[in-house]
Every structure is written in C-alpha cells, then in structure tokens.
N, C-alpha and C. Protein backbone atom coordinates (compact mmCIF):
# COMPACT_ATOMS: atom_id res chain seq x y z
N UNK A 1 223.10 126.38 30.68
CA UNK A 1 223.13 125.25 31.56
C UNK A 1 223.40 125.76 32.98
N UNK A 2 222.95 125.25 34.00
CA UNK A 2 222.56 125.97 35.33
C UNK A 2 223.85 125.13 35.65
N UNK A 3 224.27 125.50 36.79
CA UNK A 3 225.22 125.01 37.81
C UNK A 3 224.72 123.66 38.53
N UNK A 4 223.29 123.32 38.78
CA UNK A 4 223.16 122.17 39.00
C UNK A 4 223.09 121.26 38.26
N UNK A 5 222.74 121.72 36.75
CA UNK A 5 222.76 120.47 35.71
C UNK A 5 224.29 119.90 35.69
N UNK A 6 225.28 121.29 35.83
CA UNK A 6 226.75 120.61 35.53
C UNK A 6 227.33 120.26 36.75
N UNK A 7 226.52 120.02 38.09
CA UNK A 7 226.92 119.25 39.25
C UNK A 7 226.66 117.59 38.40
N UNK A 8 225.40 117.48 38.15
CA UNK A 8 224.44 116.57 38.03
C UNK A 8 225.15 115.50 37.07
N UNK A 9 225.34 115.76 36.33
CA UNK A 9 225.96 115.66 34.79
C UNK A 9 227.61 115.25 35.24
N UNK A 10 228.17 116.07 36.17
CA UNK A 10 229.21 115.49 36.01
C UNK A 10 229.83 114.58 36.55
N UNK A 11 228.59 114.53 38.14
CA UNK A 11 228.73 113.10 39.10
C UNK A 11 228.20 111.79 37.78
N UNK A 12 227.68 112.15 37.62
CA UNK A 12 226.95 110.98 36.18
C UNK A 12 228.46 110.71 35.18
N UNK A 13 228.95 111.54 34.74
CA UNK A 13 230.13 111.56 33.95
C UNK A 13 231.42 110.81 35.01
N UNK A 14 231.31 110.79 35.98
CA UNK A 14 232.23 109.81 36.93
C UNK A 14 232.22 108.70 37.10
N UNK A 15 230.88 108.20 37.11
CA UNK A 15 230.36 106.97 37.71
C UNK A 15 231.26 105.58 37.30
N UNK A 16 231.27 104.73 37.75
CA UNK A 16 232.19 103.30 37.08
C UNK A 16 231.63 103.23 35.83
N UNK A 17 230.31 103.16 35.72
CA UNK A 17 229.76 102.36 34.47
C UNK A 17 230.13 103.33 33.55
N UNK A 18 229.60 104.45 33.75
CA UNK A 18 229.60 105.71 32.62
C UNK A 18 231.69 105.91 31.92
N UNK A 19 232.46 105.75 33.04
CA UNK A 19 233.37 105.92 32.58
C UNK A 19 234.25 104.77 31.93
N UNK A 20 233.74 103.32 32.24
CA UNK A 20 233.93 101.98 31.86
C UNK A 20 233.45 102.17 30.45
N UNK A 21 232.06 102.25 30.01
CA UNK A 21 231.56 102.64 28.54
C UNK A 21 232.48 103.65 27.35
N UNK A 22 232.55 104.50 28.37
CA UNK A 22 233.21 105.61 27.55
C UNK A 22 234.87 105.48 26.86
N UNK A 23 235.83 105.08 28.51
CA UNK A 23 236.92 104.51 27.90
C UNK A 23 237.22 103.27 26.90
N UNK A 24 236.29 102.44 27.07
CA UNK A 24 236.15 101.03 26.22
C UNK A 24 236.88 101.09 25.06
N UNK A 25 236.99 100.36 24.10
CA UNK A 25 237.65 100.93 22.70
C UNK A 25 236.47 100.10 21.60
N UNK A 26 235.27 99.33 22.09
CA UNK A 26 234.48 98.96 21.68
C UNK A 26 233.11 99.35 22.53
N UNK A 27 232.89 99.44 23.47
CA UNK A 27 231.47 99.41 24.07
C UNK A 27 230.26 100.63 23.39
N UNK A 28 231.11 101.71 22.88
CA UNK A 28 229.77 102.22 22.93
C UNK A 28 229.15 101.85 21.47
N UNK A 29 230.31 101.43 20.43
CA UNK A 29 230.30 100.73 19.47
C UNK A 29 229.30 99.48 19.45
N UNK A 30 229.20 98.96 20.69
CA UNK A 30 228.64 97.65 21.07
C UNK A 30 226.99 97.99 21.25
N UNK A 31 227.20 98.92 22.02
CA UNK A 31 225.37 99.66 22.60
C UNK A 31 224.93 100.34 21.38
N UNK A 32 225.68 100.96 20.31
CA UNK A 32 224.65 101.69 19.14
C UNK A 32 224.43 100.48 18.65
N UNK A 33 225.05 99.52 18.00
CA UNK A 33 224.68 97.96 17.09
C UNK A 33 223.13 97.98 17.96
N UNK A 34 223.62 97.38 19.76
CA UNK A 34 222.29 96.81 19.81
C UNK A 34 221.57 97.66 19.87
N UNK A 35 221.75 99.44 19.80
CA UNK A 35 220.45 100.43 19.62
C UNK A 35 219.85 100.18 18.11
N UNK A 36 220.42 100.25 17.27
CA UNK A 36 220.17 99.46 15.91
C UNK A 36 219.21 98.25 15.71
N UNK A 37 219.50 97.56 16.39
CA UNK A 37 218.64 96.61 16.29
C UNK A 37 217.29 96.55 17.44
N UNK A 38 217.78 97.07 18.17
CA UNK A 38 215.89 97.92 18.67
C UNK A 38 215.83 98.55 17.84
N UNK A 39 215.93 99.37 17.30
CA UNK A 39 215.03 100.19 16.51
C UNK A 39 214.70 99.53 15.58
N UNK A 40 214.78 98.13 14.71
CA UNK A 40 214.78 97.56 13.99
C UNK A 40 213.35 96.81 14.72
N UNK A 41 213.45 96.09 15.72
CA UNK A 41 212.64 95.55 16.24
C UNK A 41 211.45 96.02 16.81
N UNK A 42 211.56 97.72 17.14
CA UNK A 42 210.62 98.09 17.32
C UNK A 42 210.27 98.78 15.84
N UNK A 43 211.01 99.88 14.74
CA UNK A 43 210.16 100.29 13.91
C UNK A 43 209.41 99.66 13.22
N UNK A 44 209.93 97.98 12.74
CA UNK A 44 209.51 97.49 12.20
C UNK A 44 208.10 97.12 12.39
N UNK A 45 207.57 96.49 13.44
CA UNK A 45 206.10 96.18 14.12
C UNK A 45 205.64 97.37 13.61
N UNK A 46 205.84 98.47 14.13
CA UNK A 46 205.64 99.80 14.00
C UNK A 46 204.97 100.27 13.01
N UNK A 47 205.79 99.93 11.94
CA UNK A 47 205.36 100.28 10.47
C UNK A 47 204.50 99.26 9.66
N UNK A 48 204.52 98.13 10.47
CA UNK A 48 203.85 96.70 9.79
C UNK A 48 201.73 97.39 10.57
N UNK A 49 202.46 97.39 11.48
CA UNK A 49 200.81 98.28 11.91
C UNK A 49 200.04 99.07 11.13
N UNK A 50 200.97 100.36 11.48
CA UNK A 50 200.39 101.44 10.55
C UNK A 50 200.03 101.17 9.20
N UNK A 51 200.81 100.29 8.49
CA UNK A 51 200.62 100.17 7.18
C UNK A 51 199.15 99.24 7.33
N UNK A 52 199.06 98.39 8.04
CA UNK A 52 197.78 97.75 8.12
C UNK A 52 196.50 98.46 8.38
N UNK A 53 197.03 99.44 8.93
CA UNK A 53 195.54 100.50 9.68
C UNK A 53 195.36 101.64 8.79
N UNK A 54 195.98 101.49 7.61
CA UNK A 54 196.19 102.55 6.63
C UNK A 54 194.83 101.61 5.49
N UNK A 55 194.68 100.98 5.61
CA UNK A 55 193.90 100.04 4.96
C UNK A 55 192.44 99.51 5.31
N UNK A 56 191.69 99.26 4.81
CA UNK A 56 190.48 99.25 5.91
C UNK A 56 190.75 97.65 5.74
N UNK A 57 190.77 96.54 4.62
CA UNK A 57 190.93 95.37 4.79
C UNK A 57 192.56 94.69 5.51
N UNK A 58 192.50 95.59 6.36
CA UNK A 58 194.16 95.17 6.61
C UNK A 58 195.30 94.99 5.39
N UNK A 59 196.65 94.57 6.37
CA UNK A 59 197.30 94.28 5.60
C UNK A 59 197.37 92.59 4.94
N UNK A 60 197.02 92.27 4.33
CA UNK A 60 197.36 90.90 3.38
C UNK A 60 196.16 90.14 3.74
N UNK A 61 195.35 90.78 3.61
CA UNK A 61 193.75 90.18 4.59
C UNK A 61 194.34 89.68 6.44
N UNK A 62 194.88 90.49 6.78
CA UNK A 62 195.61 90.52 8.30
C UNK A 62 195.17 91.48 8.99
N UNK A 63 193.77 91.70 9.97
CA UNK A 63 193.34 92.62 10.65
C UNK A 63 194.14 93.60 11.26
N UNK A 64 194.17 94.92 12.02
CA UNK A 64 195.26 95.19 12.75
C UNK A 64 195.23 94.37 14.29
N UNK A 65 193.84 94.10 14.28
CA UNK A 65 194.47 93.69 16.04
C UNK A 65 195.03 92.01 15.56
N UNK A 66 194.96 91.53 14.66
CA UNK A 66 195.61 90.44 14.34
C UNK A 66 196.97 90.56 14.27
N UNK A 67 197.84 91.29 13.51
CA UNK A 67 199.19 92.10 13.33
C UNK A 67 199.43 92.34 14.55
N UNK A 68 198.58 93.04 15.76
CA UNK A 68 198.98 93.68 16.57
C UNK A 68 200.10 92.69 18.16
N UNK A 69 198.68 91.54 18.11
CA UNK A 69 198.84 90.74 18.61
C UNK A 69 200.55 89.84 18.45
N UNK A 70 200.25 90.19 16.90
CA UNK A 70 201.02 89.00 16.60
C UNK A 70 203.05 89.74 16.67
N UNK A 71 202.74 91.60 16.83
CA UNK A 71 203.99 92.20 16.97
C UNK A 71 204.02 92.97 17.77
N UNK A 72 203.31 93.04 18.80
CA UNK A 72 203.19 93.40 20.31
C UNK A 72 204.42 92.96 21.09
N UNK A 73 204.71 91.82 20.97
CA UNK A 73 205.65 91.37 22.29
C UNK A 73 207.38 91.97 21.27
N UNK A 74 207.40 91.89 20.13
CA UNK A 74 208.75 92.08 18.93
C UNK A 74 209.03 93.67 19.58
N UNK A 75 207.67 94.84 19.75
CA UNK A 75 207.70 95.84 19.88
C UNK A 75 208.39 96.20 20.83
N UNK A 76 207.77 95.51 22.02
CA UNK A 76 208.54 95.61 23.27
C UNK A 76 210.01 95.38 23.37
N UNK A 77 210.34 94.47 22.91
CA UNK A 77 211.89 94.41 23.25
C UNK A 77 212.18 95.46 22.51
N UNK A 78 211.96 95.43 21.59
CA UNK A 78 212.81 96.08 20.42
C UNK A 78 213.09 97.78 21.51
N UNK A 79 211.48 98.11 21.88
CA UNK A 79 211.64 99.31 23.02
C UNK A 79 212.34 99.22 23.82
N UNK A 80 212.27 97.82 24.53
CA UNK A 80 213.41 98.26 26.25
C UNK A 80 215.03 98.20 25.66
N UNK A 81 215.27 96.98 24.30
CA UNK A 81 216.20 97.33 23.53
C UNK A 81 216.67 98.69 23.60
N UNK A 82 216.33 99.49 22.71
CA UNK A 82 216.39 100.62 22.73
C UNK A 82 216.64 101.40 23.80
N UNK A 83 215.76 101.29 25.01
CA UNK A 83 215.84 102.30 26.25
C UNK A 83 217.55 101.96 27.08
N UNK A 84 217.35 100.51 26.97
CA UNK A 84 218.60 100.12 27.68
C UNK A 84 219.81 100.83 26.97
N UNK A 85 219.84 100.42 25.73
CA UNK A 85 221.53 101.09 24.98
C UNK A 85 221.52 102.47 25.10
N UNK A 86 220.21 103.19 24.53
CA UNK A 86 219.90 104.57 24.47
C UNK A 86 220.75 105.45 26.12
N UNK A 87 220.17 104.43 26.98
CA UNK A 87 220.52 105.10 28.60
C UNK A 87 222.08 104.74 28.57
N UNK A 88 222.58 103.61 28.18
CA UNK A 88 224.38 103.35 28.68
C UNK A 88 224.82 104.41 27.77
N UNK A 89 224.49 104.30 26.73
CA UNK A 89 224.95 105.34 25.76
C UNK A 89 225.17 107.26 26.47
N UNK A 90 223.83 107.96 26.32
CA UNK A 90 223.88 108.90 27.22
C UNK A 90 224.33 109.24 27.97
N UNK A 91 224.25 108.25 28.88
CA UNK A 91 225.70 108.49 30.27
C UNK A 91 226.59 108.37 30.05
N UNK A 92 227.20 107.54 29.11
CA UNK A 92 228.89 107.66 28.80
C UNK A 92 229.19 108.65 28.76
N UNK A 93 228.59 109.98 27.51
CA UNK A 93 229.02 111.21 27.33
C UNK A 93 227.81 112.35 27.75
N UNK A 94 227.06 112.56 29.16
CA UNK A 94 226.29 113.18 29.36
C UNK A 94 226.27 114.68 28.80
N UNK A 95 227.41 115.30 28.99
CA UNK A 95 227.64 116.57 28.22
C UNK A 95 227.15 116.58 27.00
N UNK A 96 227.83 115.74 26.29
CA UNK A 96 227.54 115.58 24.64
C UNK A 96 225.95 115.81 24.29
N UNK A 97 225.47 114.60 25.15
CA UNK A 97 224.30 114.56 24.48
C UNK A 97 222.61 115.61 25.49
N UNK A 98 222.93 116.23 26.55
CA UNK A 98 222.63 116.87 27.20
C UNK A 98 222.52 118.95 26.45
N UNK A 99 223.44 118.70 25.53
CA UNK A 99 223.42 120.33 25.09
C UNK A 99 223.09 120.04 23.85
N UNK A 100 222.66 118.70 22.93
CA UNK A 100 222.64 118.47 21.82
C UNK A 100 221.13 118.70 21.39
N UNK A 101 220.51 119.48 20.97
CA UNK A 101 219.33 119.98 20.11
C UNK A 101 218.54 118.87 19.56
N UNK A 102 219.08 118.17 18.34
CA UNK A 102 218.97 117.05 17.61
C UNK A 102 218.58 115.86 18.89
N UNK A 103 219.35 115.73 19.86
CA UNK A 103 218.80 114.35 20.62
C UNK A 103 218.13 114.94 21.79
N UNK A 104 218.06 116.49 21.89
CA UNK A 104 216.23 116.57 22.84
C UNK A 104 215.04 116.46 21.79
N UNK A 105 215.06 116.55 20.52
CA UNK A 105 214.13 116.46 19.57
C UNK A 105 213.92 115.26 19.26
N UNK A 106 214.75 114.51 19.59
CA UNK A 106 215.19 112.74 18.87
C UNK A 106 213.72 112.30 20.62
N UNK A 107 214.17 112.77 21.46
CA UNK A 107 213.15 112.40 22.78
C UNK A 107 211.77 112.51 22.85
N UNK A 108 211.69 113.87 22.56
CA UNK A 108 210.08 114.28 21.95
C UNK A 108 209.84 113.76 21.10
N UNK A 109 210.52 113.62 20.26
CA UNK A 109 209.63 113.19 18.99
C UNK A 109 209.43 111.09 19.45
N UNK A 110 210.38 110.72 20.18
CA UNK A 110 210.46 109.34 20.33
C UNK A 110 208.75 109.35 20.87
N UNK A 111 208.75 110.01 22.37
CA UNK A 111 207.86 110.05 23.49
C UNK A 111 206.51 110.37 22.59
N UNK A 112 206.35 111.17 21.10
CA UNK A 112 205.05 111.34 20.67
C UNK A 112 204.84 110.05 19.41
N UNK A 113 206.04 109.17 19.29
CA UNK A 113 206.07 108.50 18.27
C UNK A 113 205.35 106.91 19.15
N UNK A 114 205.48 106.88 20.10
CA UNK A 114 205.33 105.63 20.83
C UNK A 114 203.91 106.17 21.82
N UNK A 115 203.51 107.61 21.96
CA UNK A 115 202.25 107.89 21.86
C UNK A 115 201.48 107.29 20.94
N UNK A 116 201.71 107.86 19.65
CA UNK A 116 200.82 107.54 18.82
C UNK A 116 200.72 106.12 18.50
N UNK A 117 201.90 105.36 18.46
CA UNK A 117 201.95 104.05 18.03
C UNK A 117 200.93 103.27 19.18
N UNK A 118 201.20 103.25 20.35
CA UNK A 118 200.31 102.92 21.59
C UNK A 118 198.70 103.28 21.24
N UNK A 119 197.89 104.32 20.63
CA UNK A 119 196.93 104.70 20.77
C UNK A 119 196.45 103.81 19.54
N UNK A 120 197.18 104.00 18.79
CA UNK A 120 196.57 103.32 16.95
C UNK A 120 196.89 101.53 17.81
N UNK A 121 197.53 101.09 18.36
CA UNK A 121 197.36 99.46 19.02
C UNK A 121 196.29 99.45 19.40
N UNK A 122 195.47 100.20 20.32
CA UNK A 122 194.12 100.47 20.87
C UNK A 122 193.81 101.02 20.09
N UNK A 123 193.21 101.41 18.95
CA UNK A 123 192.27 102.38 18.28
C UNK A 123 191.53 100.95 17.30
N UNK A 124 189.78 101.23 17.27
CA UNK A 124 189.26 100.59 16.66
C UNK A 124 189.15 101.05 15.14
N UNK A 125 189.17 100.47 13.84
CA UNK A 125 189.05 100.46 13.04
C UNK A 125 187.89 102.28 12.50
N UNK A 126 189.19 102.79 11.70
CA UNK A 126 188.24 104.38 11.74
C UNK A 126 189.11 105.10 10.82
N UNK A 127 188.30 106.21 10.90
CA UNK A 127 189.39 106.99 10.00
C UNK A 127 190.48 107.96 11.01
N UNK A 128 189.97 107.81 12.13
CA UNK A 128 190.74 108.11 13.30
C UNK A 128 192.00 107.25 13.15
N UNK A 129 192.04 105.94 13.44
CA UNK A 129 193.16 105.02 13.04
C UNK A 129 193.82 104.93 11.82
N UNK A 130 193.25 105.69 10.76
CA UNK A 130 194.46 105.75 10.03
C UNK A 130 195.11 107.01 9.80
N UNK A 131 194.33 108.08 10.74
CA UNK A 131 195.39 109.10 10.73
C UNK A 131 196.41 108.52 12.10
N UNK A 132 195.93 108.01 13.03
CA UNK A 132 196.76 107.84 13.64
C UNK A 132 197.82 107.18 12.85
N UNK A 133 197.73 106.10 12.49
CA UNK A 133 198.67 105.27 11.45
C UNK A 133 199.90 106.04 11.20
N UNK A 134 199.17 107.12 10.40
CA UNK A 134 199.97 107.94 8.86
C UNK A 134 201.42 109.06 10.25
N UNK A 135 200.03 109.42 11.28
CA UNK A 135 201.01 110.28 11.93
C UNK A 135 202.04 109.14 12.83
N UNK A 136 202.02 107.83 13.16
CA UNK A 136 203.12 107.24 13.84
C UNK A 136 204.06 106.94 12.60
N UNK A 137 203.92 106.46 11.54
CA UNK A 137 204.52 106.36 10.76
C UNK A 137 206.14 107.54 10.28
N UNK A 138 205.08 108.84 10.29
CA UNK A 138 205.88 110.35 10.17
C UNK A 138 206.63 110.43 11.16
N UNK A 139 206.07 110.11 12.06
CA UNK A 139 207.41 110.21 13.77
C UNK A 139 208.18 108.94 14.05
N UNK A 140 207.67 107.85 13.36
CA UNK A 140 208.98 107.29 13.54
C UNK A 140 209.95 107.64 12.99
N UNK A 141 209.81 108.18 11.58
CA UNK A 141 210.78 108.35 10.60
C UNK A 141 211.36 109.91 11.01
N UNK A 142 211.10 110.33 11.57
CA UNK A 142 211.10 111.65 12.35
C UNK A 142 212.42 111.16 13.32
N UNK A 143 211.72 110.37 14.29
CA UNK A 143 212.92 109.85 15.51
C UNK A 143 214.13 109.53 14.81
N UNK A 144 213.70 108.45 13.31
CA UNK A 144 215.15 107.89 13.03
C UNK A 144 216.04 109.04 12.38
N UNK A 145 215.67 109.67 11.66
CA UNK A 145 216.23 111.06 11.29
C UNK A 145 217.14 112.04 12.39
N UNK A 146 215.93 112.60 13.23
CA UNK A 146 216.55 113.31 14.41
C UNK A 146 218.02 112.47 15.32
N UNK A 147 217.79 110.80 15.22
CA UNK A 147 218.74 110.49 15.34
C UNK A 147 219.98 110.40 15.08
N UNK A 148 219.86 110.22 13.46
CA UNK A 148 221.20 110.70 13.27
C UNK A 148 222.29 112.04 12.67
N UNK A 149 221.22 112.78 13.06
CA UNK A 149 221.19 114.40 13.31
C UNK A 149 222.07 114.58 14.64
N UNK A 150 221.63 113.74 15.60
CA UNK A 150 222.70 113.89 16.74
C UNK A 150 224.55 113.89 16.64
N UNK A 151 225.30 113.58 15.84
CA UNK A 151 226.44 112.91 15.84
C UNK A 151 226.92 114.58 14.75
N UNK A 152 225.70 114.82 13.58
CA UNK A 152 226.29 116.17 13.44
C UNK A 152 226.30 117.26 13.72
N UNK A 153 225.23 117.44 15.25
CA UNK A 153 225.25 119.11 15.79
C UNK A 153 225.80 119.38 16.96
C-alpha cells in the first residue's frame, strides 16, 4: 500500500459520516440488512432472467423481454440498493476492506456479473443468450460467495 492510498484512506476513515457509521452500535448492522435485501432485489430479477433465456420458450410461456420488462425497474433498486449500503459500509472501515482480496474479487466479479446481466437484457433470443444467461447466473453466485469470503480473510 503506497503512502498515498494511506493518506487517502485515512482522510476517508475521519470523515463525520464514516466515523458516525463505524462508532454506531447498530448502523453498519443496519446497511448489511439493507445490502441484503439489494442483493435480494437485484439477484433475484437476475436469476428469473437467466433462467428464462436458458430456455428457448421462456420461462412459464414468459418471453425474456417480457420478464425483462417486467424486472427491470426491481433490478435497479435492488442495484443502487446495494451501491448505496455497499459505499456507507466501505467507508466506515476503509482499511479493512481496501487490503481485503475477497472484496476486490467480490468488485470484479460484481462489475462482470452486471456486465453480463446488462448484455443478456439486450441480447436477442440465441444461443449467445443463453450462454450469456448460464455465465450471469455463475457470477452472480460468484459475487454472493466472494462476499461472504470478505468477513473471513
């Protein structure tokens, strides 16, 4: 770690909010629940997709851009869900999660999981779309894993 990351990192580790979160005796308790439930809100769409595009007659005679439509907007929150707690979280303990292996992998793998999920929303009916499918599927379950890989390395 360079000398500017641990300038960087530790003005961040000062801040009101970051140190308001951290001392709390509930808050960060408060931000994983609602990270929980983004991820709920977003894997779920997530996997209701893929599983549809894994299929050539959809899921339940339910096209994917029918599904898509219909868990497009669930996805989104469930994402900024996520981004929001994910970020209060992080900054509470920037150190922690800044040298942690498990949650730079938990990032990549998020950033290629919401790639792929994004491309298979746009992808027309193919066998292209259901590998896409199969591979968002693997990285979500990838992200949720790597996630809680974080807390033991």
């Amino acid at each position: 770690m360079s000398l500017n990351h641990v300038i960087v990192l530790s003005a961040v580790m000062r801040t009101t909010l970051s140190t308001a979160i951290r001392q709390s005796t509930w808050a960060v308790m408060a931000l994983e629940a609602l990270h929980l439930v983004g991820l709920t809100l977003l894997g779920g769409p997530a996997v209701i997709v893929a599983l549809g595009a894994v299929r050539p007659a959809g899921l339940r005679g339910l096209s994917v851009s029918t599904l898509t439509a219909a868990l497009l907007p669930v996805l989104w929150i469930g994402l900024s869900l996520m981004a929001v707690s994910g970020t209060l979280i992080a900054i509470s303990m920037p150190f922690k999660y800044y040298a942690n292996s498990a949650f730079r992998w938990k990032m990549l793998l998020l950033l290629l999981a919401v790639t792929a999920t994004l491309a298979l929303l746009r992808a027309d009916w193919s066998m292209r779309q259901r590998g896409l499918a199969l591979t968002a599927l693997l990285l979500w379950f990838a992200v949720g894993f790597s996630g809680r890989l974080i807390g033991f390395l």
